[in-house]
Each structure stands twice: as structure tokens, then as C-alpha cells.
Protein backbone atom coordinates (compact mmCIF):
# COMPACT_ATOMS: atom_id res chain seq x y z
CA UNK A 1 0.00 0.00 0.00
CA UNK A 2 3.11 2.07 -0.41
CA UNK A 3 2.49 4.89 -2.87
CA UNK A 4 5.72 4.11 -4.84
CA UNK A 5 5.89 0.85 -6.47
CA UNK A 6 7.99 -1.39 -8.75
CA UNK A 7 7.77 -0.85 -12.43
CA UNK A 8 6.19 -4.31 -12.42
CA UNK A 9 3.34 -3.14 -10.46
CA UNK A 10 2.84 -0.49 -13.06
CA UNK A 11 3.16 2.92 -10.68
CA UNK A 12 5.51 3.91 -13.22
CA UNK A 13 8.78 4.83 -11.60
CA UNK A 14 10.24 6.13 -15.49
CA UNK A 15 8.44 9.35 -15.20
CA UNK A 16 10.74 12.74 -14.67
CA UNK A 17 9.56 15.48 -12.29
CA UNK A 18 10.37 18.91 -12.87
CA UNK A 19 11.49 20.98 -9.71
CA UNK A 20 8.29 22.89 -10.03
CA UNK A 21 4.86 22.55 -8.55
CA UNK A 22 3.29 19.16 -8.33
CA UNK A 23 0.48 19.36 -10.58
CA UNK A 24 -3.21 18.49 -10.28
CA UNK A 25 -4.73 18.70 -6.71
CA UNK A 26 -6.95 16.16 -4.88
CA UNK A 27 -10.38 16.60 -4.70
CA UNK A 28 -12.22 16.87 -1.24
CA UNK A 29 -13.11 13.39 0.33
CA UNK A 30 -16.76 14.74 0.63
CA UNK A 31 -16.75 13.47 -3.54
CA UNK A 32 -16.58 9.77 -3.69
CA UNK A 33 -15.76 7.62 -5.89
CA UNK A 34 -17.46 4.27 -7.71
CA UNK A 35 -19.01 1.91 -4.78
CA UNK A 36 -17.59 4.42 -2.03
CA UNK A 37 -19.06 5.78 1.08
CA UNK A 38 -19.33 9.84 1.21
CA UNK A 39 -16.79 11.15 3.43
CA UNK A 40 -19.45 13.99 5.02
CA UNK A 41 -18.12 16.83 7.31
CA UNK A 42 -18.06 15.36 10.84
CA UNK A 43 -20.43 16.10 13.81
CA UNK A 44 -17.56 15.06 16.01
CA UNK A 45 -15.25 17.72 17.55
CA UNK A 46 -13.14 18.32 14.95
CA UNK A 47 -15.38 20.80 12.19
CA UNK A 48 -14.60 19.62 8.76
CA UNK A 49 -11.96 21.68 6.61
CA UNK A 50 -10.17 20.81 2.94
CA UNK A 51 -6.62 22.22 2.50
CA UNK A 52 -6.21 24.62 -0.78
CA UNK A 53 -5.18 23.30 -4.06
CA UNK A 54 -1.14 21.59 -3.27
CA UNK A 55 1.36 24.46 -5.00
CA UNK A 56 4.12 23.81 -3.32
CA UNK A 57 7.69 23.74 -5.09
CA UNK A 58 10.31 21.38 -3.84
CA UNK A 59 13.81 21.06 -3.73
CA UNK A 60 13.53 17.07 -3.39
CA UNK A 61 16.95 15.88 -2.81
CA UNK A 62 17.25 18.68 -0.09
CA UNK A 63 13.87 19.08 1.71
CA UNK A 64 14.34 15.93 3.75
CA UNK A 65 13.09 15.68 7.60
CA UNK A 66 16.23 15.81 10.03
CA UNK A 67 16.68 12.68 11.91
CA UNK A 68 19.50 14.47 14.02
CA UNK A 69 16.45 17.00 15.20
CA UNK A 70 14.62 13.85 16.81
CA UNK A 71 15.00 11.70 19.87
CA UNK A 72 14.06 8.23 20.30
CA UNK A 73 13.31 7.36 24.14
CA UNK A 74 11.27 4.62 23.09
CA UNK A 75 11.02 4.06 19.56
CA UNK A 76 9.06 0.63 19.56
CA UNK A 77 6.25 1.99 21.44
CA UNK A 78 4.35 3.44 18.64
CA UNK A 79 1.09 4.51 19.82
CA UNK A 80 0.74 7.67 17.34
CA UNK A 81 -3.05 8.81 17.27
CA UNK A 82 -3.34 8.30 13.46
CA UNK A 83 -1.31 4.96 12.99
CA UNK A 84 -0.81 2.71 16.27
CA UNK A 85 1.33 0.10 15.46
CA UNK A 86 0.84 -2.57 18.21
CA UNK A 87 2.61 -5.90 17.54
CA UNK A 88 0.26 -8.87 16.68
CA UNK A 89 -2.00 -6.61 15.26
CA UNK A 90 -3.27 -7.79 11.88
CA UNK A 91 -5.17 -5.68 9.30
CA UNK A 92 -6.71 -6.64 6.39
CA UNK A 93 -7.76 -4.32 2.73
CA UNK A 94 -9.64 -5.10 0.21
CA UNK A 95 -10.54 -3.32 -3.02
CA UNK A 96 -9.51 -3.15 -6.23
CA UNK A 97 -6.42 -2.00 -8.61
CA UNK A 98 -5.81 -1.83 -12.12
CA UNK A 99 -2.74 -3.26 -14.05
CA UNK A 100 -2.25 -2.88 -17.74
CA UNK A 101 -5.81 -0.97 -17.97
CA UNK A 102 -7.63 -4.23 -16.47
CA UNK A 103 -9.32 -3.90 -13.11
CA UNK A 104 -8.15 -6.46 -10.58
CA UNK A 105 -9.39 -7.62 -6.88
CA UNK A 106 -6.65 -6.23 -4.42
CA UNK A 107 -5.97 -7.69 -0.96
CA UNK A 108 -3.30 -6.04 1.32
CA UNK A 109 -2.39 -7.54 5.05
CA UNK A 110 -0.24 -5.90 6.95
CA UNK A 111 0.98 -7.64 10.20
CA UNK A 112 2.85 -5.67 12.93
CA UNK A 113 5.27 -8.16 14.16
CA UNK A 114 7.06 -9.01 17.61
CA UNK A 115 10.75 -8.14 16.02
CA UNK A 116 12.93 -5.31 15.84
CA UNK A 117 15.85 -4.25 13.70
CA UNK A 118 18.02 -1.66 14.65
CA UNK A 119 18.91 1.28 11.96
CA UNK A 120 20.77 4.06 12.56
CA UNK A 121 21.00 3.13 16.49
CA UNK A 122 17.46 3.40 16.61
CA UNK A 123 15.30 0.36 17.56
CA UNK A 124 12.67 -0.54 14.83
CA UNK A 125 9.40 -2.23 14.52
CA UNK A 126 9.45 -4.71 11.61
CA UNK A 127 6.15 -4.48 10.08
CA UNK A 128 5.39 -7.61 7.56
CA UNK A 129 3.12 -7.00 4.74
CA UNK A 130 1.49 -8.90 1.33
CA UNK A 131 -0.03 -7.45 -1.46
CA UNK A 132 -2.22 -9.83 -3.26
CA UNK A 133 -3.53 -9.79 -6.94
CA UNK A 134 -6.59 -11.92 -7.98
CA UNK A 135 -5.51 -14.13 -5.02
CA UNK A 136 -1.92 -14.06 -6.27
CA UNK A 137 0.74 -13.01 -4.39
CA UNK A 138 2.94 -10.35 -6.00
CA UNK A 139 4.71 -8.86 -3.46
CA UNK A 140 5.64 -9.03 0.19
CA UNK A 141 7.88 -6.84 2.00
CA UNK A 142 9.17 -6.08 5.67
CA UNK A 143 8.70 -1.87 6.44
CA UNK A 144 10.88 -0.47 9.49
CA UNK A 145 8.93 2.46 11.39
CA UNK A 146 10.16 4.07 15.13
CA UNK A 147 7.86 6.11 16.98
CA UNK A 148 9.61 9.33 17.78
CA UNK A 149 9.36 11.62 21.27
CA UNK A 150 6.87 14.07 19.69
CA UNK A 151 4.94 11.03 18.64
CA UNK A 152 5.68 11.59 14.66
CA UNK A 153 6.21 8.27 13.00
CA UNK A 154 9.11 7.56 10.98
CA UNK A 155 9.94 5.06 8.43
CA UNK A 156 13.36 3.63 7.93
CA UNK A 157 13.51 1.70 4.67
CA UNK A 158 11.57 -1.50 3.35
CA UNK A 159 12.77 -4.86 1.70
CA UNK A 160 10.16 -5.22 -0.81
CA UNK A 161 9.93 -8.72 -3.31
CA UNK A 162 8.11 -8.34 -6.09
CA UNK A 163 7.04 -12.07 -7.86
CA UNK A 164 6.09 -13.35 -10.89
CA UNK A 165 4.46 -16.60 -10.89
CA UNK A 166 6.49 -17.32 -7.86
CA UNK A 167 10.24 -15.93 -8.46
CA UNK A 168 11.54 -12.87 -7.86
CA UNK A 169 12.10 -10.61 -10.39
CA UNK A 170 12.40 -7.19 -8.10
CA UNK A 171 13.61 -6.31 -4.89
CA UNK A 172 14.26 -2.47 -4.90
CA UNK A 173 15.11 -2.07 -0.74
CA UNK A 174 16.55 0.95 1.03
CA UNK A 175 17.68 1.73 4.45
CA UNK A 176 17.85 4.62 5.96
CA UNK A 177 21.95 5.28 6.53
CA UNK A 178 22.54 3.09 2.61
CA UNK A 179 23.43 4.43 -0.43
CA UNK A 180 22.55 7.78 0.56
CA UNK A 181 19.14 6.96 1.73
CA UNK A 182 17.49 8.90 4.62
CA UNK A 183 14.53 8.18 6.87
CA UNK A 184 11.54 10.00 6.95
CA UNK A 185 7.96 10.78 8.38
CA UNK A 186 5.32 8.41 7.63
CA UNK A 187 2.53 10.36 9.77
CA UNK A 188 2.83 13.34 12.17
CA UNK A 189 1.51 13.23 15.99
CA UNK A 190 -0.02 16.67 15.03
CA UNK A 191 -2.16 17.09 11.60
CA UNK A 192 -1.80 20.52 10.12
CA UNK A 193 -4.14 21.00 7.50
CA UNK A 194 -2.43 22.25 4.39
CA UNK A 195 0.77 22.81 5.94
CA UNK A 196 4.40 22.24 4.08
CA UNK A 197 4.99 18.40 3.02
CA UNK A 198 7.23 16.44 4.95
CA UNK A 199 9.53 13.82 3.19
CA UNK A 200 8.54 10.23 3.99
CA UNK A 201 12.13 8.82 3.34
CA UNK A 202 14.68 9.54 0.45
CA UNK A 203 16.64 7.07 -1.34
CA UNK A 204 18.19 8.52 -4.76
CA UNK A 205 18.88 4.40 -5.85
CA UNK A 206 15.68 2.96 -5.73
CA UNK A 207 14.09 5.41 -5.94
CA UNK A 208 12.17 6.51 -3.26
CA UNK A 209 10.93 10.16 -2.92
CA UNK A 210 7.25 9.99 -1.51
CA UNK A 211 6.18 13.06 0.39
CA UNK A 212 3.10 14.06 1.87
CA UNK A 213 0.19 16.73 3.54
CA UNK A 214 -2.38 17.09 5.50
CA UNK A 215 -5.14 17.40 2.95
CA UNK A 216 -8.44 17.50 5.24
CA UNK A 217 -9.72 17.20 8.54
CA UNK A 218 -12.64 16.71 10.75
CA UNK A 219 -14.06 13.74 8.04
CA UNK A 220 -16.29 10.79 8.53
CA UNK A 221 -16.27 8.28 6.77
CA UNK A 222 -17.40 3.94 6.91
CA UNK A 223 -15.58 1.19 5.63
CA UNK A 224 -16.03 -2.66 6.56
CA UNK A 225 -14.83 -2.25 9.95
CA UNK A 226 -16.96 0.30 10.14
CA UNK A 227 -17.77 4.11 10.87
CA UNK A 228 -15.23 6.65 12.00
CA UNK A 229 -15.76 10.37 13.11
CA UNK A 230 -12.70 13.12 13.43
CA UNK A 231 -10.46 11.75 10.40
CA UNK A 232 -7.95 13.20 8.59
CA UNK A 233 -7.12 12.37 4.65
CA UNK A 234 -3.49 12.95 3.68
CA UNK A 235 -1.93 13.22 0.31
CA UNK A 236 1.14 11.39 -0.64
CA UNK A 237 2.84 12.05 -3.78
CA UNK A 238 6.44 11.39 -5.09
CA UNK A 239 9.12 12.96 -7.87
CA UNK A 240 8.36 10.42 -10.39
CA UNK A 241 4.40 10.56 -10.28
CA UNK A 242 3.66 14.30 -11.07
CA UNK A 243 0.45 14.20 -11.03
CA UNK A 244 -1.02 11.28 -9.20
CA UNK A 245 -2.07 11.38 -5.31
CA UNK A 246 -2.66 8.63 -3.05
CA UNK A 247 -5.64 10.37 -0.15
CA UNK A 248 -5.18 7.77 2.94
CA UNK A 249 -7.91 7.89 5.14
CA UNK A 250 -6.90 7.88 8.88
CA UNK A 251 -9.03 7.27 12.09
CA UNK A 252 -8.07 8.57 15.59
CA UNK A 253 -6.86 5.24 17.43
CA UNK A 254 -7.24 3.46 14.61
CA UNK A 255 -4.86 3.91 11.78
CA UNK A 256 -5.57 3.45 7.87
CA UNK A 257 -9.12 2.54 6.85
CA UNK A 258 -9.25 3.79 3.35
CA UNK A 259 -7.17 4.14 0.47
CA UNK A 260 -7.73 6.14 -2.41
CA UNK A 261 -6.44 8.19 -5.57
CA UNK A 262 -6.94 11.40 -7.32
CA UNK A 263 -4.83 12.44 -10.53
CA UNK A 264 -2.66 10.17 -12.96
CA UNK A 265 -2.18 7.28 -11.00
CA UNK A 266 -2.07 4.35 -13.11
CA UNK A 267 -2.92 1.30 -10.71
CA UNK A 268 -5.94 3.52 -9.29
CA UNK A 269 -6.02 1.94 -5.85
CA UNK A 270 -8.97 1.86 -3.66
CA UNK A 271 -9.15 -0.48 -0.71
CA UNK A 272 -10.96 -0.45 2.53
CA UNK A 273 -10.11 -1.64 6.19
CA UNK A 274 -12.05 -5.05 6.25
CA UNK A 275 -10.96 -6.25 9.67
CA UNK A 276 -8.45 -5.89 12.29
CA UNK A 277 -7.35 -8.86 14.43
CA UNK A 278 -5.13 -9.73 17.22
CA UNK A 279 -2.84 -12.52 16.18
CA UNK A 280 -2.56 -15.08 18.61
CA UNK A 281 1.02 -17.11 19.84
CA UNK A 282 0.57 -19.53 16.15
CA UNK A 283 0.15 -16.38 14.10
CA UNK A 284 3.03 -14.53 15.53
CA UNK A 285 5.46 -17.52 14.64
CA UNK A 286 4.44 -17.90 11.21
CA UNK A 287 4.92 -13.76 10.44
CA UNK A 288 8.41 -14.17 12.32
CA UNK A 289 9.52 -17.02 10.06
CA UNK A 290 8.10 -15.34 6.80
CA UNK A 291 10.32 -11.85 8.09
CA UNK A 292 13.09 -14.40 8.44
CA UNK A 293 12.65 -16.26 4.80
CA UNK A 294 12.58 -13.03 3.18
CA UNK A 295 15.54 -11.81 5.34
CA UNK A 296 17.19 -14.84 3.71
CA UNK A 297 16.24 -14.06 0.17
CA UNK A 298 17.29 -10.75 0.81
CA UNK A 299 20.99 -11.90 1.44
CA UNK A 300 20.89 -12.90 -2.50
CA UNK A 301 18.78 -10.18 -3.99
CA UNK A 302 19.87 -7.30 -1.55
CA UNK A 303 23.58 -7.86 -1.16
CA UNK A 304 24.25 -3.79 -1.39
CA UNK A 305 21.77 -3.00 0.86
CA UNK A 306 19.14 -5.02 3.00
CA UNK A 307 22.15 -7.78 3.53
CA UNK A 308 24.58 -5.13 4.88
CA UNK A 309 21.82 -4.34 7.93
CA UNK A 310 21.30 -6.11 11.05
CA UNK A 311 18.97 -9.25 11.59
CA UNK A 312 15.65 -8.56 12.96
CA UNK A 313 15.38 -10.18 16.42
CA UNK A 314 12.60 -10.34 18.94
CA UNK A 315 11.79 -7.60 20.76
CA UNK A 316 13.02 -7.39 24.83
């Protein structure tokens, strides 16, 4: 559910992005889209407010969040308003995708595990996720994220697999501290509606550029799991897609429930929260040993990078 994907998911990572503004703008999430619930203003606490049309010109390689600006007391206890990231948690999306212009079913777990890899001297949660296609899978990936002091979440590099029937055919990782890749801030403890982007993690290899706003506030909005009151909607965008958006829906104490698209985005991704579960002792073993098979793999298809880090380990 990353914004940036492989070439062979088709987000098209060949496209060159001038140093200008970023294009088209979302729309509000009051205008749905096909089969989707109306995001109406809320009656909660929070009054309902859309962020002006994103102009906003970036100087990507050098507008990156400063790690050396944060502290890390206790990184593994993420407990961020907007994406709580409790281990054994299990959430499940479902929606759709397209791929080649054909409109496929999409399924997307993501499992917060019990392990932690240390990057940068800073303690880790490994996060576990797989991205299925018409039942297929076609990619799984471990994600590192550290809670900081302030509560802002930030994200320090992914090992992503990409298959076709089965093998590998891409594996475009970064780490935070590789190659000239630097972390960066998944979600802030404190929305700001239309305030400046912040960089969600650089890596000039891969590459990875995604940044992202606060494009609304004070939404409601139902899903699957259900009905949620004083959300926020941010858009994440990245150098190579110009003019596509990906709006992710977040709930107070919840996390993610919806994802969804505005602009040129060629997979046109919309999934919604389905269920959340708490794994018990059996599921917890089988997400360690799949981080630990593709921790393996990595050693052959990650030599330059993911093979250079630490293992994960169980957490203390």
C-alpha cells in the first residue's frame, strides 16, 4: 500500500519530475468515488476543513526531515493517534487496482510483528506486509517504522519482493543510513491541514521520494470495519508521479481505513479496512519465520543493501 511501487506493479517509476509545482490537486473526500461511502463533514469535535489546491515547489533531494532533530526514548512503542502500530496486530484491505488498464481484486495484510531491527541506532518495529492480486501473491515486503518523542512516525527503509508466478524478479530495498538513503515521516503526531509536506524517506537508488500533507480534517467516513468520526485524509505524492495522489484515510486510534487516488495514477487503488485482528502465539510464529525467509532471500537479492543491515530479532 506504499504509494511508490515497482515498475512491475505499473506505478511507473520512469516518469521525470520537474522541480516545479506538483500538478493536479486532490479533490475533497466529501466526492466519492465508484461503490464508495461519502466522506461527510463530521459532527464530532473536529469541524470539517479541505486544505487549498497543493502548489508547493520542492527542492527534493534537499527538503528531507532531520533525523538528528529527533530523539528516540522509546522508539518501539508506537502509539501515534493516526497509525498505532501494536505488535500482533493484523489488518486486512480489500478493493480493487488496475494493471495494464484491467481492473483487478486487491488484498493487502499488513501484520505488525514481535521483532525489531536496529537502523541508525534506533530500535525498529518490523512491520510484515502482502499485497495480493486476484488471489496471487505479488509482493511481500518487511517496512521499518520508530515512533519518535513528539509522537511523529518515521519510516526507515523496506525490503520489498516483487514475484512473478512465484520468483523474484524485483527487490528495490533501502535503508535509511545506505546508499545515501534517509529516513523520513510516515505520519505526524499533530495534523496541520495544508501545511508544508514532509519527506517520507529519500533514497536517490531505488528510488524513493514519496512526500506528503495534510489534505483535510474533521471527516467521517465507513468502511467494513466500520464508521469513524474526526479523520484526517493525507496526500502522498512522489518525484516520479507528477500528477497522481494517493488520499489515505486515517481514524483517531485506529490507523488506515481507506485508500484512495486522485490524478494520474495508473494502478488507481482503492481499498478499505475489512478487519483488524489480534494474532494469537501460532500467528506470531508464522509472520516471524516469513520476516526471516525473506531476510534470507534478501541476502541474494539485496547484497548492497538489506544484507549489509542487522537481523531482525525479537523484541526485549
Amino acid at each position: 500500500m506504499s504509494r511508490t511501487r515497482p515498475a512491475a506493479l505499473v506505478f511507473g517509476l520512469a516518469m521525470v519530475f520537474s522541480a516545479a509545482a506538483c500538478g493536479s490537486a486532490p479533490p475533497p473526500a466529501t466526492t466519492p468515488g465508484p461503490g464508495q461511502t461519502s466522506a461527510a463533514p463530521s459532527t464530532g469535535a473536529t469541524p470539517y476543513a479541505s486544505a487549498a489546491p497543493f502548489a508547493e515547489t520542492i527542492d527534493w533531494p534537499n527538503q528531507l526531515e532531520d533525523i538528528g532533530a529527533a530523539s528516540f526514548s522509546d522508539p518501539m512503542t508506537i502509539d501515534n493517534t493516526w497509525f498505532p502500530l501494536t505488535p500482533g496486530t493484523q489488518f486486512v484491505y480489500e478493493g480493487f487496482s488496475e494493471e495494464a488498464g484491467t481492473r483487478t481484486a486487491h488484498r493487502f495484510v499488513l501484520t505488525i510483528t514481535d521483532l525489531t531491527k536496529t537502523i541508525m541506532d534506533v530500535p525498529t518495529v518490523v512491520v510484515w506486509d502482502q499485497d495480493f492480486s486476484d488471489g496471487e501473491l505479488v509482493e511481500a515486503e518487511i517496512a521499518l517504522f520508530a515512533q519518535a518523542d513528539d509522537g511523529n512516525v518515521w519510516h526507515f527503509g523496506q525490503y520489498p519482493e516483487v514475484y512473478e508466478q512465484g520468483e523474484v524478479v524485483e527487490s528495490p530495498a533501502w535503508v535509511a543510513g545506505i546508499a545515501g538513503a534517509r529516513p523520513g515521516i510516515t505520519i505526524k503526531e499533530e495534523p496541520v491541514l495544508g501545511g508544508p509536506s514532509y519527506s517520507q524517506g529519500w533514497s536517490p537508488v531505488v528510488p524513493w521520494t514519496d512526500r506528503a500533507r495534510v489534505g483535510q480534517v474533521g471527516v467521517q467516513d465507513c468502511v467494513p470495519h466500520g464508521c469513524y468520526q474526526d479523520m484526517i485524509v493525507t496526500e502522498e505524492f512522489s518525484r516520479e508521479e507528477p500528477s497522481a495522489f494517493q488520499l489515505k484515510f486515517y481514524a483517531p486510534g485506529v490507523g488506515n481505513t481507506r485508500v484512495d487516488f486522485t490524478g494520474a495514477d495508473a494502478t488507481r487503488e482503492q481499498l478499505e479496512l475489512v478487519s483488524v485482528t489480534q494474532l494469537d502465539a501460532a500467528g506470531l510464529t508464522e509472520a516471524r519465520t516469513a520476516v526471516s525467509e525473506l531476510e534470507r532471500s534478501a541476502a541474494t537479492h539485496s547484497r548492497a543493501v538489506w544484507a549489509l543491515t542487522p537481523p531482525a530479532q525479537p523484541r526485549g
